[in-house]
N, C-alpha and C. Protein backbone atom coordinates (compact mmCIF):
# COMPACT_ATOMS: atom_id res chain seq x y z
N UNK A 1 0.85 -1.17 0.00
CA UNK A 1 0.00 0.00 0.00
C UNK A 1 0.89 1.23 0.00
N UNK A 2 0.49 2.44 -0.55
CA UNK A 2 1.13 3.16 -0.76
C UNK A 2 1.05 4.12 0.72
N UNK A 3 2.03 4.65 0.79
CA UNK A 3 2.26 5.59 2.13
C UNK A 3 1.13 6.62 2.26
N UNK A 4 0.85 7.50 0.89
CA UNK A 4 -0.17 8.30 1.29
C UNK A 4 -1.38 7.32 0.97
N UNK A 5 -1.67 6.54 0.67
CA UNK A 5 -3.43 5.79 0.84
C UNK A 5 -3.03 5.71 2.39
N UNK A 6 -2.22 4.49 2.91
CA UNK A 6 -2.19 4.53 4.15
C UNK A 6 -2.30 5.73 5.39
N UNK A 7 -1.82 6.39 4.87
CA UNK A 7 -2.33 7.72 5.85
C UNK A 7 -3.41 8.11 5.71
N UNK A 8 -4.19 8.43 4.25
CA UNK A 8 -5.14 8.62 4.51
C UNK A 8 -6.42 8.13 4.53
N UNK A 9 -6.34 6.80 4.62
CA UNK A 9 -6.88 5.45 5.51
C UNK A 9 -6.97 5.24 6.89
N UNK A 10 -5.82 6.26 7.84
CA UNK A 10 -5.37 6.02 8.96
C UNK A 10 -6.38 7.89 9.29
N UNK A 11 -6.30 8.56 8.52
CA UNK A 11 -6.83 9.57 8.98
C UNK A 11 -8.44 9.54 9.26
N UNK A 12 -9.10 9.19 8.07
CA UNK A 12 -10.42 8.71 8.31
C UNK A 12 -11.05 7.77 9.31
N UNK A 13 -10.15 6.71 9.60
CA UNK A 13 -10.15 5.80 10.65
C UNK A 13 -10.09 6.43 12.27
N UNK A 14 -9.25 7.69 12.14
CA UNK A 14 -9.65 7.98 13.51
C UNK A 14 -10.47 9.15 13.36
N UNK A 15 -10.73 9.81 11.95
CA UNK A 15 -11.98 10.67 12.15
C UNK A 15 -13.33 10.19 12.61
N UNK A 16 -13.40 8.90 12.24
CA UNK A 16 -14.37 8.26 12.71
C UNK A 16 -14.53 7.33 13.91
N UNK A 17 -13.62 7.73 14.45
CA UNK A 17 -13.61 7.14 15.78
C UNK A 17 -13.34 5.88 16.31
N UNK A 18 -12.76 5.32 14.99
CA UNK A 18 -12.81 3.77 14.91
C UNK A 18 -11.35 3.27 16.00
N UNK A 19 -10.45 4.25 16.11
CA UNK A 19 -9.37 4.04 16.79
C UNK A 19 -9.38 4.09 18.21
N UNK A 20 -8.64 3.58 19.23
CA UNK A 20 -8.37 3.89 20.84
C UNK A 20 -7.07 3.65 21.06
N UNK A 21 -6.68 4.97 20.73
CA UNK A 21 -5.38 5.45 21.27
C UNK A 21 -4.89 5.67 23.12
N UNK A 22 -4.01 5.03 23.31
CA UNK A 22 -3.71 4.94 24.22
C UNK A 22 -1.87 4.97 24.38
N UNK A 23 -1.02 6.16 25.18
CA UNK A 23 0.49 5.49 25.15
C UNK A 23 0.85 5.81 26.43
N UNK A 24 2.49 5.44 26.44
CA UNK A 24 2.50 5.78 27.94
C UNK A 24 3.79 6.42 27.44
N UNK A 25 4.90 7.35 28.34
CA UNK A 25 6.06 7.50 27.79
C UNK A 25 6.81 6.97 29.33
N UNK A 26 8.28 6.86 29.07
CA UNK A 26 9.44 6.68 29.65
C UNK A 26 10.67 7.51 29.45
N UNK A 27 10.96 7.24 31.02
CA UNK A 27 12.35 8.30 30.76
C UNK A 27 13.35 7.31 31.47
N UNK A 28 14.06 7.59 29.89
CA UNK A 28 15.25 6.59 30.28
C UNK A 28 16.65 7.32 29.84
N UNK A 29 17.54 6.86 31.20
CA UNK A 29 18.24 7.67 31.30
C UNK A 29 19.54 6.66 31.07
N UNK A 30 20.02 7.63 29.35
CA UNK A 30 21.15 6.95 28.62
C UNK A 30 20.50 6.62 27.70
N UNK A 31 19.44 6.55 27.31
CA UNK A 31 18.59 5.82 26.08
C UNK A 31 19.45 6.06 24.57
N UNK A 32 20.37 7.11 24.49
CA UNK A 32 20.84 7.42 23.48
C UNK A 32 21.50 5.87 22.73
N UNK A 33 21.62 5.58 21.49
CA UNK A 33 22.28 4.76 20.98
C UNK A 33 21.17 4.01 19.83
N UNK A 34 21.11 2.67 19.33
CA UNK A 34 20.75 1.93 18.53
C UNK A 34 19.32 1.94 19.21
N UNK A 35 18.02 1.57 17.96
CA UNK A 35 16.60 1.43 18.24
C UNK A 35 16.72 0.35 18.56
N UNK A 36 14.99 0.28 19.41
CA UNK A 36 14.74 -1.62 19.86
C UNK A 36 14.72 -2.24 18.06
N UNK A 37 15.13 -3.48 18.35
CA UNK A 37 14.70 -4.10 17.33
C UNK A 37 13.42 -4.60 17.28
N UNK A 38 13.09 -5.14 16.10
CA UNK A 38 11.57 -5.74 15.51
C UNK A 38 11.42 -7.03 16.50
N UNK A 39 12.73 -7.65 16.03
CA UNK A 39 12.65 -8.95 16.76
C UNK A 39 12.67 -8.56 18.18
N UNK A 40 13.18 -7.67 19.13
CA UNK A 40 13.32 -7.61 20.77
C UNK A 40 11.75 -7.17 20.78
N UNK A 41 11.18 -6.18 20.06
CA UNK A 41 9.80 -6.02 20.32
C UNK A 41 8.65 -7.60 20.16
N UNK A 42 9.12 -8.15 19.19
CA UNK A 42 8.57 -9.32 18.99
C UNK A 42 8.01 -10.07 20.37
N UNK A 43 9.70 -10.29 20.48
CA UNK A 43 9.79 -11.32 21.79
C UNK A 43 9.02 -10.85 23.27
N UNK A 44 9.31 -9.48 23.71
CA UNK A 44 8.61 -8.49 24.04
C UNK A 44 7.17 -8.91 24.58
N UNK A 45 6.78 -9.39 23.27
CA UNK A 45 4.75 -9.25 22.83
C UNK A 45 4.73 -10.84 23.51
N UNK A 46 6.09 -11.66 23.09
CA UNK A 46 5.38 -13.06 23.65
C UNK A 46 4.93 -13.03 24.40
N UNK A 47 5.25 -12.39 25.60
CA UNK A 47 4.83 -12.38 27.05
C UNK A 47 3.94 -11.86 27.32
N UNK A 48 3.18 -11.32 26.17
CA UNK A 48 1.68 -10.44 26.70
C UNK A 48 0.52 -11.81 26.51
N UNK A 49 -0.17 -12.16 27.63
CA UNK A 49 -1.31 -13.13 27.42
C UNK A 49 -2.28 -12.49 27.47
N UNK A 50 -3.52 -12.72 26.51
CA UNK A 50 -5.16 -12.16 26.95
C UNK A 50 -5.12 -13.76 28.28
N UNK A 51 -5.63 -12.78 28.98
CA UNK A 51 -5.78 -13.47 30.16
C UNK A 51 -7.27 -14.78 29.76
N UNK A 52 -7.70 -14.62 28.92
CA UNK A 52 -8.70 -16.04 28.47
C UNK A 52 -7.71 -17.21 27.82
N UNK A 53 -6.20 -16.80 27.71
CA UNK A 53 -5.19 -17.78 26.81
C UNK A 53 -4.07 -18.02 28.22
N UNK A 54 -3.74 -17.35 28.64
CA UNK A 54 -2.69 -17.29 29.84
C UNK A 54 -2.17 -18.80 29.81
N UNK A 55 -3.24 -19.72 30.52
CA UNK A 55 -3.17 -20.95 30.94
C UNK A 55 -2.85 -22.14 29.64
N UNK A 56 -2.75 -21.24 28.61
CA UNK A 56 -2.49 -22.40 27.74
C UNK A 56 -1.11 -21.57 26.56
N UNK A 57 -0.69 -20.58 27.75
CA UNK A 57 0.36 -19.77 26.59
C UNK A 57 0.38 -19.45 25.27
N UNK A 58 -0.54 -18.57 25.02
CA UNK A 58 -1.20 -18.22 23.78
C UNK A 58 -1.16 -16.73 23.61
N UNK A 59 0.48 -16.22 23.51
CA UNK A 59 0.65 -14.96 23.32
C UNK A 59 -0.33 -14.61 22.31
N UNK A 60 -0.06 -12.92 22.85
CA UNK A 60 -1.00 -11.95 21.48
C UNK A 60 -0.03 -12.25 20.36
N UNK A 61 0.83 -12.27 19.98
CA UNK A 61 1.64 -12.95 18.64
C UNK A 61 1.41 -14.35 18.34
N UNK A 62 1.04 -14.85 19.04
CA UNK A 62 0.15 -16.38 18.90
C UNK A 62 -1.61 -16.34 18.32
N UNK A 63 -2.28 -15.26 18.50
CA UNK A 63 -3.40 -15.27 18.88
C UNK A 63 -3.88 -14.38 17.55
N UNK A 64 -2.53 -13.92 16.96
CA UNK A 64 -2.87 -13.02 15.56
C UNK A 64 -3.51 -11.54 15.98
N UNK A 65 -3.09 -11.33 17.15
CA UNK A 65 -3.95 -9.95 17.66
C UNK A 65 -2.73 -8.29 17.01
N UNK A 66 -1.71 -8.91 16.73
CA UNK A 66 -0.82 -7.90 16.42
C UNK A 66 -0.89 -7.31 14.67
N UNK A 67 -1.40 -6.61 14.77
CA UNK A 67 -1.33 -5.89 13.05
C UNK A 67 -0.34 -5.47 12.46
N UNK A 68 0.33 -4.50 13.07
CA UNK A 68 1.62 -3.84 12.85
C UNK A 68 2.67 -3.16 14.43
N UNK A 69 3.54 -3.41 13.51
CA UNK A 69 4.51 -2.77 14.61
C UNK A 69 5.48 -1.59 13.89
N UNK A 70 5.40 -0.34 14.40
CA UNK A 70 6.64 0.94 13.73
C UNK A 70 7.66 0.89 14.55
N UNK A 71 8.79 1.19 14.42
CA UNK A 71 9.94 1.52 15.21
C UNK A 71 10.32 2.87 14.69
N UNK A 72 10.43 3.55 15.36
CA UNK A 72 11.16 5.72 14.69
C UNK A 72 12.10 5.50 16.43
N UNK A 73 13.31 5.52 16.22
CA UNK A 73 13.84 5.89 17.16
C UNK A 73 13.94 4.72 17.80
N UNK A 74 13.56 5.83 19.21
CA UNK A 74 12.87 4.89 20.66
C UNK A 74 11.47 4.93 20.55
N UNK A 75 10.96 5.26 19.78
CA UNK A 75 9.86 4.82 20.02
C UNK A 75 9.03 3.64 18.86
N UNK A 76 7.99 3.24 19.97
CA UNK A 76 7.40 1.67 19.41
C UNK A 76 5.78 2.17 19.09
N UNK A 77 5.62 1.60 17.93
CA UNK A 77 3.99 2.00 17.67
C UNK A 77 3.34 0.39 17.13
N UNK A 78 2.46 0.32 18.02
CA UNK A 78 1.90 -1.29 18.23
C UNK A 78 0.30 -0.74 17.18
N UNK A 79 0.10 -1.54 16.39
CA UNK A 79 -1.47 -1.99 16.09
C UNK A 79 -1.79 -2.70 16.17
N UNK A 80 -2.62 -2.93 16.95
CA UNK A 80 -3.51 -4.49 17.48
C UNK A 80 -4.97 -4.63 17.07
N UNK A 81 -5.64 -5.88 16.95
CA UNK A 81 -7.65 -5.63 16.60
C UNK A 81 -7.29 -7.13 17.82
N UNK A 82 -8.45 -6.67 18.27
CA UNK A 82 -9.09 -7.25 19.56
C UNK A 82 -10.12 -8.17 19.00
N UNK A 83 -10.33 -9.99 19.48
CA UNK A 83 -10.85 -11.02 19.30
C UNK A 83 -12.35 -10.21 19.17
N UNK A 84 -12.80 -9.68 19.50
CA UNK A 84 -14.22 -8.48 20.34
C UNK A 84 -14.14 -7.50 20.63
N UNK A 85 -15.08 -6.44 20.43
CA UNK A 85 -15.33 -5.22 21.06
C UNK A 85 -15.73 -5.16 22.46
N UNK A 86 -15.65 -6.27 22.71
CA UNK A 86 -16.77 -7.05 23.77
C UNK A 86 -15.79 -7.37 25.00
N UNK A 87 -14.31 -7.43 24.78
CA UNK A 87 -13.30 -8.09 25.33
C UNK A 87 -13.58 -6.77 27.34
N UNK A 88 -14.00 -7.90 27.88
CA UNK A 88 -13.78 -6.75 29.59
C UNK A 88 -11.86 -6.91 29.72
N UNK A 89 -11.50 -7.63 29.12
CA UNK A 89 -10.01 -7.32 29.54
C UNK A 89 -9.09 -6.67 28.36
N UNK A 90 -9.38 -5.85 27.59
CA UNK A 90 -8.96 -5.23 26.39
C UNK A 90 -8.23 -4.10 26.92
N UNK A 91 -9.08 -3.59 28.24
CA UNK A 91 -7.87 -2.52 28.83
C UNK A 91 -6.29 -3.08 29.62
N UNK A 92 -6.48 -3.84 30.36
CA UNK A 92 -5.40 -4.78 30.73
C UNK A 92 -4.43 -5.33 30.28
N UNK A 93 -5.08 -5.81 28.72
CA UNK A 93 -4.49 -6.05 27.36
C UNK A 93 -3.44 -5.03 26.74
N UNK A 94 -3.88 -3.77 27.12
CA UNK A 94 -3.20 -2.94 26.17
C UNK A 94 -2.47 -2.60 27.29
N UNK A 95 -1.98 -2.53 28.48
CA UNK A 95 -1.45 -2.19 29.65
C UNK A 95 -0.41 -3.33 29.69
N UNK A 96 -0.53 -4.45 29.49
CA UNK A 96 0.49 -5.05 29.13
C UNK A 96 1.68 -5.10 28.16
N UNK A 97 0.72 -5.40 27.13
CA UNK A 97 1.36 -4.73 25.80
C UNK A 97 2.46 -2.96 26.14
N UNK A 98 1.85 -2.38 26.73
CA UNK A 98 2.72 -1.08 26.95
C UNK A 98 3.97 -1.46 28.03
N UNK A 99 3.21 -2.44 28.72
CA UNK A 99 4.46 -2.58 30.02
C UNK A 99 5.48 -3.30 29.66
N UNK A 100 5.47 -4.28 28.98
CA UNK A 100 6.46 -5.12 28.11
C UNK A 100 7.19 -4.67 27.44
N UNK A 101 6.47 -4.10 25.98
CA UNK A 101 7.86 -3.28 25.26
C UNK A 101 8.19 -1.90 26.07
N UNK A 102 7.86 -1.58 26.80
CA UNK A 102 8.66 -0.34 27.46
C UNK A 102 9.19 -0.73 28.53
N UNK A 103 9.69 -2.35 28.39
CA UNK A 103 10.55 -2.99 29.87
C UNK A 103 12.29 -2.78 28.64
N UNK A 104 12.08 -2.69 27.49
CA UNK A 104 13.36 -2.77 26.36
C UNK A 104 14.21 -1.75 27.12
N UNK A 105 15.19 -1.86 26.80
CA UNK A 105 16.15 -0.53 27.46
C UNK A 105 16.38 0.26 26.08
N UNK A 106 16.18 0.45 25.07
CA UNK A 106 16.25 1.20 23.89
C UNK A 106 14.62 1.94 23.33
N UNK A 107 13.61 1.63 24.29
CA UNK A 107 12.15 1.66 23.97
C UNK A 107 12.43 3.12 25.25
N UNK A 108 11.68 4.36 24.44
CA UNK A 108 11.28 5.55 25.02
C UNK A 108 9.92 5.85 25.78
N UNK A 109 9.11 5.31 24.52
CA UNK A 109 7.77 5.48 24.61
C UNK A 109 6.87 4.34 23.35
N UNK A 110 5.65 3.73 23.94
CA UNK A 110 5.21 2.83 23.68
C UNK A 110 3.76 3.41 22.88
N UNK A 111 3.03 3.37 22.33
CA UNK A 111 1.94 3.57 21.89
C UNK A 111 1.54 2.38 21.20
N UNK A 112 -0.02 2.01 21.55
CA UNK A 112 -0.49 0.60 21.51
C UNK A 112 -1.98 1.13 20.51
N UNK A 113 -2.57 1.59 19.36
CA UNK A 113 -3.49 1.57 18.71
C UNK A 113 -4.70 0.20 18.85
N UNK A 114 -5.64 0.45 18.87
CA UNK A 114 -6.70 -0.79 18.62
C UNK A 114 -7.64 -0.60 17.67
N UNK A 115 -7.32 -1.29 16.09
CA UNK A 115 -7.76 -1.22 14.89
C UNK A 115 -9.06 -2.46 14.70
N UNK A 116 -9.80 -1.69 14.33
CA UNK A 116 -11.17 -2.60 14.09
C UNK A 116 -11.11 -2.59 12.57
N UNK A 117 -10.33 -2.43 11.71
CA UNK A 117 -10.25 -2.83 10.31
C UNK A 117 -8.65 -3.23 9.74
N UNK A 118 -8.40 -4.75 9.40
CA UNK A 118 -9.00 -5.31 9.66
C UNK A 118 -9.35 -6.37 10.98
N UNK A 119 -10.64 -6.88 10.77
CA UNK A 119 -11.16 -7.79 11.73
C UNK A 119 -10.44 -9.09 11.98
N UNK A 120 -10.56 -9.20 13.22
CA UNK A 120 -9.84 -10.35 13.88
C UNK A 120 -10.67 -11.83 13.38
N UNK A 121 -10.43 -13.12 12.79
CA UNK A 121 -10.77 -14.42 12.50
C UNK A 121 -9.54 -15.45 13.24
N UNK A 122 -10.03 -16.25 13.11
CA UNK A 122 -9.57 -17.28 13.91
C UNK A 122 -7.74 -17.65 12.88
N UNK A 123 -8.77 -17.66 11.85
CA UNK A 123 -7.19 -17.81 10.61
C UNK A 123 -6.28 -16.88 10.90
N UNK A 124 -6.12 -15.91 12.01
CA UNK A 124 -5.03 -15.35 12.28
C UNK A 124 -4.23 -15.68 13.39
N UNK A 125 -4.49 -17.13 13.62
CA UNK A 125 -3.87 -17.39 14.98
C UNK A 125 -3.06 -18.52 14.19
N UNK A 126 -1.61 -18.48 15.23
CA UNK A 126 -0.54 -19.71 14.62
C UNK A 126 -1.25 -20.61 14.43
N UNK A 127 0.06 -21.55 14.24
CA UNK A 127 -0.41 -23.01 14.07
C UNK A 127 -0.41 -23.84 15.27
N UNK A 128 0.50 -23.17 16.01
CA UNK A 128 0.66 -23.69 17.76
C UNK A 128 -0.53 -23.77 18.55
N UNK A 129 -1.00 -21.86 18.20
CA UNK A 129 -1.94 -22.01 18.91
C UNK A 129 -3.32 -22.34 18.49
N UNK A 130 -3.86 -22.77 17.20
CA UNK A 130 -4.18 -23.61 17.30
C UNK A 130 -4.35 -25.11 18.00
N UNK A 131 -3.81 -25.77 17.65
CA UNK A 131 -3.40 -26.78 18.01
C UNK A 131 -3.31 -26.95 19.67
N UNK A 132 -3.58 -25.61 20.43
CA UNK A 132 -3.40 -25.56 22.04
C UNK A 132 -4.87 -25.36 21.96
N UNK A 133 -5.79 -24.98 21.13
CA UNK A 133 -7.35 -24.87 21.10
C UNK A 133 -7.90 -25.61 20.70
N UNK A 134 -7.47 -26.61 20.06
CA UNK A 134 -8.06 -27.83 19.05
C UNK A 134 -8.75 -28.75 20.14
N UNK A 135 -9.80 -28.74 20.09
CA UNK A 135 -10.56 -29.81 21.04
C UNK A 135 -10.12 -31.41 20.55
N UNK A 136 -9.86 -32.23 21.30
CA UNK A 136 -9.18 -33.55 21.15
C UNK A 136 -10.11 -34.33 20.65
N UNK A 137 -10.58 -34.40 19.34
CA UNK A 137 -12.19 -35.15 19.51
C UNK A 137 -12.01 -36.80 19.01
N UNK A 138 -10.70 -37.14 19.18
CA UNK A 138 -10.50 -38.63 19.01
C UNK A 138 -10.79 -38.99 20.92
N UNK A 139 -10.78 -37.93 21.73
CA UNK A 139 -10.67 -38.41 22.84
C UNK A 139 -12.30 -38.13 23.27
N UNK A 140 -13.10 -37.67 22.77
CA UNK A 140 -14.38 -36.84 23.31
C UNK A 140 -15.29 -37.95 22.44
N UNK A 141 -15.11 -38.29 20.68
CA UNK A 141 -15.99 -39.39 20.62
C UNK A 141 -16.52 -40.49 21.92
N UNK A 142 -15.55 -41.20 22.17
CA UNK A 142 -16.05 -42.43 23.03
C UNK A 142 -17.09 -41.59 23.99
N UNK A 143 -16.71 -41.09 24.80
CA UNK A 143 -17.90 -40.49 25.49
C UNK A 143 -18.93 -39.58 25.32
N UNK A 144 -19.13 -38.93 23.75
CA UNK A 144 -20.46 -38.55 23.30
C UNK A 144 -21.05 -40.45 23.21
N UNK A 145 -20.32 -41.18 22.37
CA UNK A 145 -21.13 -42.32 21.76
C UNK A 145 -21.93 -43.05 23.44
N UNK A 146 -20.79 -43.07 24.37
CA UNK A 146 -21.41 -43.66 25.60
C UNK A 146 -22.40 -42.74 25.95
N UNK A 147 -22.86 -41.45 26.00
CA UNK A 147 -23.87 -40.66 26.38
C UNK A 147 -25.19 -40.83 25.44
N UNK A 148 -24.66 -40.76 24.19
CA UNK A 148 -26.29 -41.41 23.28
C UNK A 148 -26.26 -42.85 23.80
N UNK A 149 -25.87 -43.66 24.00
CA UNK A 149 -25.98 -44.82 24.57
C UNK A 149 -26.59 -44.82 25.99
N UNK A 150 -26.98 -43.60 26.80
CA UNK A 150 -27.35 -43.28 27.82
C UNK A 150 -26.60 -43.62 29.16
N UNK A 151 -25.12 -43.94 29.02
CA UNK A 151 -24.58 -44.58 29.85
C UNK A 151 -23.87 -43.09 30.43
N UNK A 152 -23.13 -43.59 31.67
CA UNK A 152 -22.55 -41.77 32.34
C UNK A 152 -21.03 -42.83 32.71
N UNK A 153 -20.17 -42.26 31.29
CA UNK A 153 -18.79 -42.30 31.41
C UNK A 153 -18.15 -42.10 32.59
């Protein structure tokens, strides 16, 4: 996409309110030198869980919740779309996300966007995590078949 569509894709998007901007800044003292990298921000994000995945380690980079990431400097610009609008832990979510990459020692200031275009599907989650959601149904047959059978496994 071209730089100016993208901007002014990004302008309409928060003329309309579709955005929730949220950042935090840091003062770090010595920060001068080389930006975070893509990959330290990456790794960064592993550690952010929606607390409905926590228990089965299903980072937001697992979960396909990450859209984009900018680096200018020290500073980090996160776009994320949320499973739901609906999410009660979406603020927590993004409080993490800020607390993590602004744990980097080359990270100034963090800004975390929440983009509702595009929409979050399941096809945006690894293959891991998949596979950590995949209901076991070689193990769940036998006991649907014993339940139509009226029996209590």
């Amino acid at each position: 996409m071209a730089p100016g569509v993208a901007c002014n894709q990004r302008s309409l998007m928060e003329a309309w309110g579709l955005r929730e901007r949220r950042s935090v800044e840091k003062v770090v003292s010595g920060a001068a030198g080389a930006s975070p990298s893509r990959e330290g921000v990456i790794q960064a994000l592993e550690n952010c869980y929606d607390p409905c995945c926590r228990d089965r380690k299903i980072s937001v980079v697992d979960m396909g919740l990450i859209e984009s990431i900018d680096i200018e400097d020290h500073r980090v610009r996160i776009e994320m779309v949320l499973t739901t609008g609906w999410c009660p832990f979406a603020s927590r979510l993004l409080e993490m996300v800020e607390e993590e990459v602004g744990k980097l020692a080359t990270v100034d200031q963090v800004e975390v966007d929440v983009v509702w275009d595009p929409t979050w599907t399941p096809e945006r989650m690894s293959g891991s995590a998949r596979e950590k959601l995949t209901m076991p149904l070689e193990k769940l047959e036998p006991l649907r078949r014993a339940r139509l059978r009226g029996e209590n496994p």
